[in-house]
C-alpha atoms as a PDB file:
ATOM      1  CA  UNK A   1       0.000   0.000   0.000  1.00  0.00           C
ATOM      2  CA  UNK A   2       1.724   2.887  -1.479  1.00  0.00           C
ATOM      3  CA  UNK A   3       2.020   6.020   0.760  1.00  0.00           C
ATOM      4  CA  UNK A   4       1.068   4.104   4.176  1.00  0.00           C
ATOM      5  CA  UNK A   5       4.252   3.937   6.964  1.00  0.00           C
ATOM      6  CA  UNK A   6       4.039   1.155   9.294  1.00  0.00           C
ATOM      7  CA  UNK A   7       4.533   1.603  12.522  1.00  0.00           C
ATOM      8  CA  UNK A   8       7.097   0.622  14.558  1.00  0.00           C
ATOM      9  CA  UNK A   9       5.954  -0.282  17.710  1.00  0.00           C
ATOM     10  CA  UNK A  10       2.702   0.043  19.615  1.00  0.00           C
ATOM     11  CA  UNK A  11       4.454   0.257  23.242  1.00  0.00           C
ATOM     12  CA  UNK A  12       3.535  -2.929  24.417  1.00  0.00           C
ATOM     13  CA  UNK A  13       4.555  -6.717  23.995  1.00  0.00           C
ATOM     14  CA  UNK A  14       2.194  -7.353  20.627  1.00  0.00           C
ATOM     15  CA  UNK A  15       2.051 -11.200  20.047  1.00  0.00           C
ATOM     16  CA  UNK A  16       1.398 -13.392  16.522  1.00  0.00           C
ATOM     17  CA  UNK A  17       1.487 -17.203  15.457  1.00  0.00           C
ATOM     18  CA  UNK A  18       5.365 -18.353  16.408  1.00  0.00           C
ATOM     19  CA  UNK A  19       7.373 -17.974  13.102  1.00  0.00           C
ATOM     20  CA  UNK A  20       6.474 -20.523  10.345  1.00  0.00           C
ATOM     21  CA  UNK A  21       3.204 -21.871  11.785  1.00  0.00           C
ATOM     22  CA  UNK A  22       1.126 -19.937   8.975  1.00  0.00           C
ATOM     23  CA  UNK A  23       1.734 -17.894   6.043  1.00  0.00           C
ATOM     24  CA  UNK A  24       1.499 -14.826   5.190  1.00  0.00           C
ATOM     25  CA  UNK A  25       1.207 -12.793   7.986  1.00  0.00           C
ATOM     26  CA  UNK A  26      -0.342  -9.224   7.575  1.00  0.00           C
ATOM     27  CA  UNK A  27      -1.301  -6.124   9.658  1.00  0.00           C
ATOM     28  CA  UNK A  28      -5.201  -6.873  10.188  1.00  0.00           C
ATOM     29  CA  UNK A  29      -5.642  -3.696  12.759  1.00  0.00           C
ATOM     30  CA  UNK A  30      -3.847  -1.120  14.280  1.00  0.00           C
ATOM     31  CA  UNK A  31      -6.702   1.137  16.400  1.00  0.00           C
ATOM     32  CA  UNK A  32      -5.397   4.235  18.314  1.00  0.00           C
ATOM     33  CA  UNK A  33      -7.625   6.799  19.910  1.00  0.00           C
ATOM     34  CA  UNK A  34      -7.548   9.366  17.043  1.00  0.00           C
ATOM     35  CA  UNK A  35      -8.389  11.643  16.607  1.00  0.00           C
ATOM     36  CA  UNK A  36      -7.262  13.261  19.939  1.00  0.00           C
ATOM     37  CA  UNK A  37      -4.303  10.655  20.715  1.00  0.00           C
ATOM     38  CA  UNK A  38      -1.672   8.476  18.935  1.00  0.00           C
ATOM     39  CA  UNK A  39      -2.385   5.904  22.131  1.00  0.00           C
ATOM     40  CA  UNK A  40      -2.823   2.572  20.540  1.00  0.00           C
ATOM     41  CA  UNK A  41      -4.927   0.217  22.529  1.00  0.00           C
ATOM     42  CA  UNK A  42      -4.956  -2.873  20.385  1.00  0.00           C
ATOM     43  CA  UNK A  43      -2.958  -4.474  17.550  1.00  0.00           C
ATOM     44  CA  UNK A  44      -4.579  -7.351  15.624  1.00  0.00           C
ATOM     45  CA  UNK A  45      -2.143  -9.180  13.311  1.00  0.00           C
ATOM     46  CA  UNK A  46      -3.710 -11.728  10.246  1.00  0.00           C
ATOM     47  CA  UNK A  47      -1.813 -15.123   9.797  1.00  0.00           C
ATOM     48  CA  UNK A  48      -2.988 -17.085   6.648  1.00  0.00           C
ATOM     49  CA  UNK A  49      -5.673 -17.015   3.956  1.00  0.00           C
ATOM     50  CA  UNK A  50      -7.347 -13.324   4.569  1.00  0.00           C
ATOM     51  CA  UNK A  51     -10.350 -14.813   2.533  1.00  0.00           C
ATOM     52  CA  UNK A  52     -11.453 -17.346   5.293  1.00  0.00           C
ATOM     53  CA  UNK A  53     -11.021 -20.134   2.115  1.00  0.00           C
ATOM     54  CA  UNK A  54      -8.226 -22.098   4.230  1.00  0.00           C
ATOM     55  CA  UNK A  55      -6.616 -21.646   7.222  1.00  0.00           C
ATOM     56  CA  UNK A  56      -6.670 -18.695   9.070  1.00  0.00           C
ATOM     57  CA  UNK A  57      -5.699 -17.321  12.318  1.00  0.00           C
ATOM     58  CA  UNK A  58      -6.124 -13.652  13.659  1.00  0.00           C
ATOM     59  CA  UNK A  59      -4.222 -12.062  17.242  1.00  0.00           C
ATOM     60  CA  UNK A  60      -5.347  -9.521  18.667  1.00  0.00           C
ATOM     61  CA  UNK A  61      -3.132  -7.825  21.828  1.00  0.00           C
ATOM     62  CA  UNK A  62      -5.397  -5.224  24.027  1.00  0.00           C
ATOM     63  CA  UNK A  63      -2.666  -3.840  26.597  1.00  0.00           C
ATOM     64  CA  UNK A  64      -3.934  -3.118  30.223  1.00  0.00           C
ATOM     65  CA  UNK A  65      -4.951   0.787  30.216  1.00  0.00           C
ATOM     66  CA  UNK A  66      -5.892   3.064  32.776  1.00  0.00           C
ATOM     67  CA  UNK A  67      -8.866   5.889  31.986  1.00  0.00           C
ATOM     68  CA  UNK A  68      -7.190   8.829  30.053  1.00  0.00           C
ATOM     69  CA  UNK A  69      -8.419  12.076  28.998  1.00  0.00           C
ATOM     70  CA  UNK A  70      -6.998  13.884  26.255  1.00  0.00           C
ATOM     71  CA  UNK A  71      -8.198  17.349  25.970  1.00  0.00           C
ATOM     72  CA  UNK A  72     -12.139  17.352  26.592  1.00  0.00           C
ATOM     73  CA  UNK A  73     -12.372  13.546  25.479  1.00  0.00           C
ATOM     74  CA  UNK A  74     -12.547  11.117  28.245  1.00  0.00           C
ATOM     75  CA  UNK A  75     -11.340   7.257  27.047  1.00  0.00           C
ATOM     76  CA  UNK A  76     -12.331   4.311  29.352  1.00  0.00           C
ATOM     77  CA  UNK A  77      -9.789   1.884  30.831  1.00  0.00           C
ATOM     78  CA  UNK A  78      -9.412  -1.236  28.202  1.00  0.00           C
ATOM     79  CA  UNK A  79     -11.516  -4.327  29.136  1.00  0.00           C
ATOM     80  CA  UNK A  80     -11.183  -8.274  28.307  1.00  0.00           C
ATOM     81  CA  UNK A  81     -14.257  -7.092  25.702  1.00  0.00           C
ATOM     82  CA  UNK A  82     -11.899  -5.046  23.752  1.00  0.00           C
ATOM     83  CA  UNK A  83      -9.880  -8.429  23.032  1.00  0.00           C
ATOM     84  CA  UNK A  84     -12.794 -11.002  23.135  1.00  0.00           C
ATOM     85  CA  UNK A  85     -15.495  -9.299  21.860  1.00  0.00           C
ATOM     86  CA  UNK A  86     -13.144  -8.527  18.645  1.00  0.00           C
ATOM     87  CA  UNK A  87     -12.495 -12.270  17.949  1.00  0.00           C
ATOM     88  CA  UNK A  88     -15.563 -13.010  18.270  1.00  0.00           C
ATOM     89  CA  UNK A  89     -16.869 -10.809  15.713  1.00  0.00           C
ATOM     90  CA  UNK A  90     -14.046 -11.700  13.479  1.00  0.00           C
ATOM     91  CA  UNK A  91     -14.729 -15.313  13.801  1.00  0.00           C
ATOM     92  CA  UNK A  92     -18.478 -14.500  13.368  1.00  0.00           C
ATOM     93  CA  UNK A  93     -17.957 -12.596   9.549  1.00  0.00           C
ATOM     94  CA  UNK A  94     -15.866 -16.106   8.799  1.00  0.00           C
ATOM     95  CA  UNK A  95     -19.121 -18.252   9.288  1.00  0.00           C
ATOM     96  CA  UNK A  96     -21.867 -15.910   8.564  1.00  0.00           C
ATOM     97  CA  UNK A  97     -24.209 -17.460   5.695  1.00  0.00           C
ATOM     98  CA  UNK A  98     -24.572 -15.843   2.576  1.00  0.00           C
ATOM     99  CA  UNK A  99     -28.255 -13.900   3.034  1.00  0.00           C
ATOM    100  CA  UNK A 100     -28.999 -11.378   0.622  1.00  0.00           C
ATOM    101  CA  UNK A 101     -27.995  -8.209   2.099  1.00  0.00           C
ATOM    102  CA  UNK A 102     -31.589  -6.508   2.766  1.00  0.00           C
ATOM    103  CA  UNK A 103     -32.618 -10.581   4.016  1.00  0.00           C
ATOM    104  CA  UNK A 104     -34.587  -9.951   7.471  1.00  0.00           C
ATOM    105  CA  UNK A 105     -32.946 -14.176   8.001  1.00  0.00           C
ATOM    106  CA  UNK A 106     -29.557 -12.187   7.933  1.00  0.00           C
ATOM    107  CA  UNK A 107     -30.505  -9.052  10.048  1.00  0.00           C
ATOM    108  CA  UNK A 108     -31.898 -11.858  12.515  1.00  0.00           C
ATOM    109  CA  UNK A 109     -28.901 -13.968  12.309  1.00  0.00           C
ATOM    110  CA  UNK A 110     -26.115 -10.947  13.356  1.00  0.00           C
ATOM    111  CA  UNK A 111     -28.806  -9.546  15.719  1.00  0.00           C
ATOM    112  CA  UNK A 112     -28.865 -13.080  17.758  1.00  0.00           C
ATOM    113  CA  UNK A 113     -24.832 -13.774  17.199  1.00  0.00           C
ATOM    114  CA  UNK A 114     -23.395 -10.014  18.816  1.00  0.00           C
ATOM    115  CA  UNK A 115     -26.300 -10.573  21.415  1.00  0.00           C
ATOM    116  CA  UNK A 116     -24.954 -14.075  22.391  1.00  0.00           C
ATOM    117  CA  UNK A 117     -21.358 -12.742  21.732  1.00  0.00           C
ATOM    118  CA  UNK A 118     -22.075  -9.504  24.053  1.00  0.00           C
ATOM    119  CA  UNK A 119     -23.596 -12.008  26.817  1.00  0.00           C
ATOM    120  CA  UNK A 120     -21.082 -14.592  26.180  1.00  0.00           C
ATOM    121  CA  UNK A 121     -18.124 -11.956  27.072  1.00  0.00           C
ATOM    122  CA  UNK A 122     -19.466 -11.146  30.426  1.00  0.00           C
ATOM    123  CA  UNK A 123     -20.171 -15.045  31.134  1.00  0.00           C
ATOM    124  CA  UNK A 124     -17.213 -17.091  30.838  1.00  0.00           C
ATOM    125  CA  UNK A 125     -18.103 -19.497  32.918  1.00  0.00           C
ATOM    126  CA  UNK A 126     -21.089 -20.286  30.250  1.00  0.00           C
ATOM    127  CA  UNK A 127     -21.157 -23.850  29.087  1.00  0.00           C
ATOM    128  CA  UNK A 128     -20.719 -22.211  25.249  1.00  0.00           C
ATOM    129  CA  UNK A 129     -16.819 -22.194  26.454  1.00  0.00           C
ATOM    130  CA  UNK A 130     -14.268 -24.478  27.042  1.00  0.00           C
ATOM    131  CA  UNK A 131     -10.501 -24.095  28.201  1.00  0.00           C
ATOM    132  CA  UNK A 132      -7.605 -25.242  26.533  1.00  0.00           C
ATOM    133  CA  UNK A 133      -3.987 -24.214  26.780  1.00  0.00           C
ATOM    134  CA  UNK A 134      -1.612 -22.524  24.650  1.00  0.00           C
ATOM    135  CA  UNK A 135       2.066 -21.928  24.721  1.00  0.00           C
ATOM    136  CA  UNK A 136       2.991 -18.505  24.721  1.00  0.00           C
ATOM    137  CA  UNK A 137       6.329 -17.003  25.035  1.00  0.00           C
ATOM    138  CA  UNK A 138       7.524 -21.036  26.045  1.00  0.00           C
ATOM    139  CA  UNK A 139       5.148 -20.884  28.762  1.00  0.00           C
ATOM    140  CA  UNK A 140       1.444 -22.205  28.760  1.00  0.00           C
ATOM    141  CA  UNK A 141      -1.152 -20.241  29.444  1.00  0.00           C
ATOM    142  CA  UNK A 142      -5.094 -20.964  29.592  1.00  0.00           C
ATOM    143  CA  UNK A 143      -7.412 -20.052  26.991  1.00  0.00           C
ATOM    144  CA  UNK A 144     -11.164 -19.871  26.817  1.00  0.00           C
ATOM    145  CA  UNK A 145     -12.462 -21.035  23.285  1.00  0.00           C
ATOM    146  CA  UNK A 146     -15.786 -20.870  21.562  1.00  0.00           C
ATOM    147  CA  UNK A 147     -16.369 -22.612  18.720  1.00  0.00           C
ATOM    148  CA  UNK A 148     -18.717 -21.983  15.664  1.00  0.00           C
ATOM    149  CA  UNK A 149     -19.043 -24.364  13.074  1.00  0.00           C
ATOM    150  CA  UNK A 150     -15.433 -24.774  11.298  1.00  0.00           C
ATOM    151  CA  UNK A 151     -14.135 -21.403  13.329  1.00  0.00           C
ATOM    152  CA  UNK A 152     -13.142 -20.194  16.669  1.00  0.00           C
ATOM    153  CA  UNK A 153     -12.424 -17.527  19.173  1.00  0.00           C
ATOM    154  CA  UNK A 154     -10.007 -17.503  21.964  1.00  0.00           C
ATOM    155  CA  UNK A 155      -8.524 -15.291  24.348  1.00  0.00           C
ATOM    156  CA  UNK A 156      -6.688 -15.485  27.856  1.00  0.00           C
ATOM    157  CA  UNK A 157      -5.646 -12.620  29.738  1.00  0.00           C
ATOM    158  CA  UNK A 158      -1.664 -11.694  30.607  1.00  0.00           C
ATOM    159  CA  UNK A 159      -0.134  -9.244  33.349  1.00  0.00           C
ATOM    160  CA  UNK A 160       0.367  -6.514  30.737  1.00  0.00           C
ATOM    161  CA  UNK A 161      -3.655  -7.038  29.010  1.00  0.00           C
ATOM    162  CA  UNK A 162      -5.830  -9.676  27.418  1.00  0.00           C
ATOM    163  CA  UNK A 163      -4.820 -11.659  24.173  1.00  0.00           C
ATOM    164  CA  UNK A 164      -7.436 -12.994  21.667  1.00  0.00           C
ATOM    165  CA  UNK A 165      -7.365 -15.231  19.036  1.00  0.00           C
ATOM    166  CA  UNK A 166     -10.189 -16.339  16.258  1.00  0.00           C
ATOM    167  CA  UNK A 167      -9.469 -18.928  13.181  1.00  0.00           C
ATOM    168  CA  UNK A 168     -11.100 -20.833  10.847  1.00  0.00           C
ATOM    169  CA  UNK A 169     -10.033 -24.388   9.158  1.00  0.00           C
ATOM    170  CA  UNK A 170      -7.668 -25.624  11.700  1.00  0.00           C
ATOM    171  CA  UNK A 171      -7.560 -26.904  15.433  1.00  0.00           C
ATOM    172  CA  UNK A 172      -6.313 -24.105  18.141  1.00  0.00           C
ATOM    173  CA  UNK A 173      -4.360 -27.198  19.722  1.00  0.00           C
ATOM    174  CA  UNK A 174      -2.041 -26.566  17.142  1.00  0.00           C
ATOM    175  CA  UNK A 175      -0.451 -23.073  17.647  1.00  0.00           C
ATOM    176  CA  UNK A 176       1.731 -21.455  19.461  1.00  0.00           C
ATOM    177  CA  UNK A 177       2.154 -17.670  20.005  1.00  0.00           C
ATOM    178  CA  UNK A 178       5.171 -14.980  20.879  1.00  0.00           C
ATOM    179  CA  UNK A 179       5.899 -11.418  21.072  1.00  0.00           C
ATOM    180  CA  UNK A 180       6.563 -10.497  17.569  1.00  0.00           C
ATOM    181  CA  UNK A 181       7.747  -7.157  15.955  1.00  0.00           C
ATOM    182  CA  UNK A 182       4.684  -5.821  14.013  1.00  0.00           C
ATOM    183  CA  UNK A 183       7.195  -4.490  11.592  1.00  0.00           C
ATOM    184  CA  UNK A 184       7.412  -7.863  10.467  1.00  0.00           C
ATOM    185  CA  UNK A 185       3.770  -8.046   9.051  1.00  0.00           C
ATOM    186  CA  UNK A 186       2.663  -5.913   6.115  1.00  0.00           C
ATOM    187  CA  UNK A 187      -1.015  -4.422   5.572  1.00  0.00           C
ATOM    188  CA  UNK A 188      -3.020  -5.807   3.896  1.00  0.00           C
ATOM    189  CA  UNK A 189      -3.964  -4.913   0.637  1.00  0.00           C
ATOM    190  CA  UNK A 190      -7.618  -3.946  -0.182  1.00  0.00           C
ATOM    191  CA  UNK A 191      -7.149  -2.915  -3.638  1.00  0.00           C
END
């Protein structure tokens, strides 16, 4: 993407797939608190087929943040939701059937999902999740899981924030995650 500087860091540990578990890798989201601040508070980085066609992972890093004002704005601290409620969304869009777009089926559909994903995020101890653990950094960590048809969302929380994770056409069992440099991942191209 002509014209578009990546970043260099976001000022906290970001983490991805460990190198060579799934190519390519691409920048999927980089959200700061513009317009008033440069302050990013999450970092979601792609791993695989962008299309949802084969396998395809997508970690997202929310770093611990404390309220903030910046000028007459005032921004919240960042929640688990910020991580978990992203993957779950993400993982949703993967699986969603093909309505027509005006279809009142498909305005149904989302309108039950985000409720049951909204609900689900304040209710982990809800029989729609199960545990399973992950290494990260070398050292295991626990993960709660949902699972939709062939996809999934995932996220544990860490001393410095919350990490989520959401794929499609492959088991979670299988990866493993580290801090990578987001440098390393390119944007992806919407052209």
């Amino acid at each position: 993407m002509p014209g578009l500087l990546l970043p260099l860091s976001a000022g906290f540990p970001v983490y991805g797939l460990t190198s060579g578990l799934l190519e390519p890798r691409w920048l999927e989201l980089w959200d700061t608190r513009r317009p008033r601040s440069e302050q990013v508070w999450r970092v979601g980085l792609g791993h695989g087929d962008a299309t949802h066609a084969g396998p395809r992972v997508i970690v997202t890093t929310v770093p611990r943040l404390p309220p903030m004002q910046v000028g007459d704005v005032r921004y919240g601290p960042t929640v688990a939701d910020d991580a978990i409620g992203w993957a779950q969304q993400s993982m949703l869009h993967a699986v969603a059937p093909d309505f027509p777009a005006d279809s009142p089926d498909r305005q149904e559909w989302w309108r039950y999902q985000l409720e049951l994903a909204g609900w689900l995020s304040g209710n982990l101890d809800a029989e729609d999740w199960a545990t399973v653990s992950l290494p990260v950094d070398g050292r295991r960590l626990p993960f709660q899981v949902r699972r939709e048809g062939p996809a999934w969302a995932a996220f544990t929380e860490t001393d410095a924030g919350w990490i989520a994770l959401d794929g499609i056409h492959l088991r979670i069992t299988d990866l493993a995650l580290s801090t990578v440099h987001v440098a390393d991942y390119q944007p992806v191209d919407v052209s």
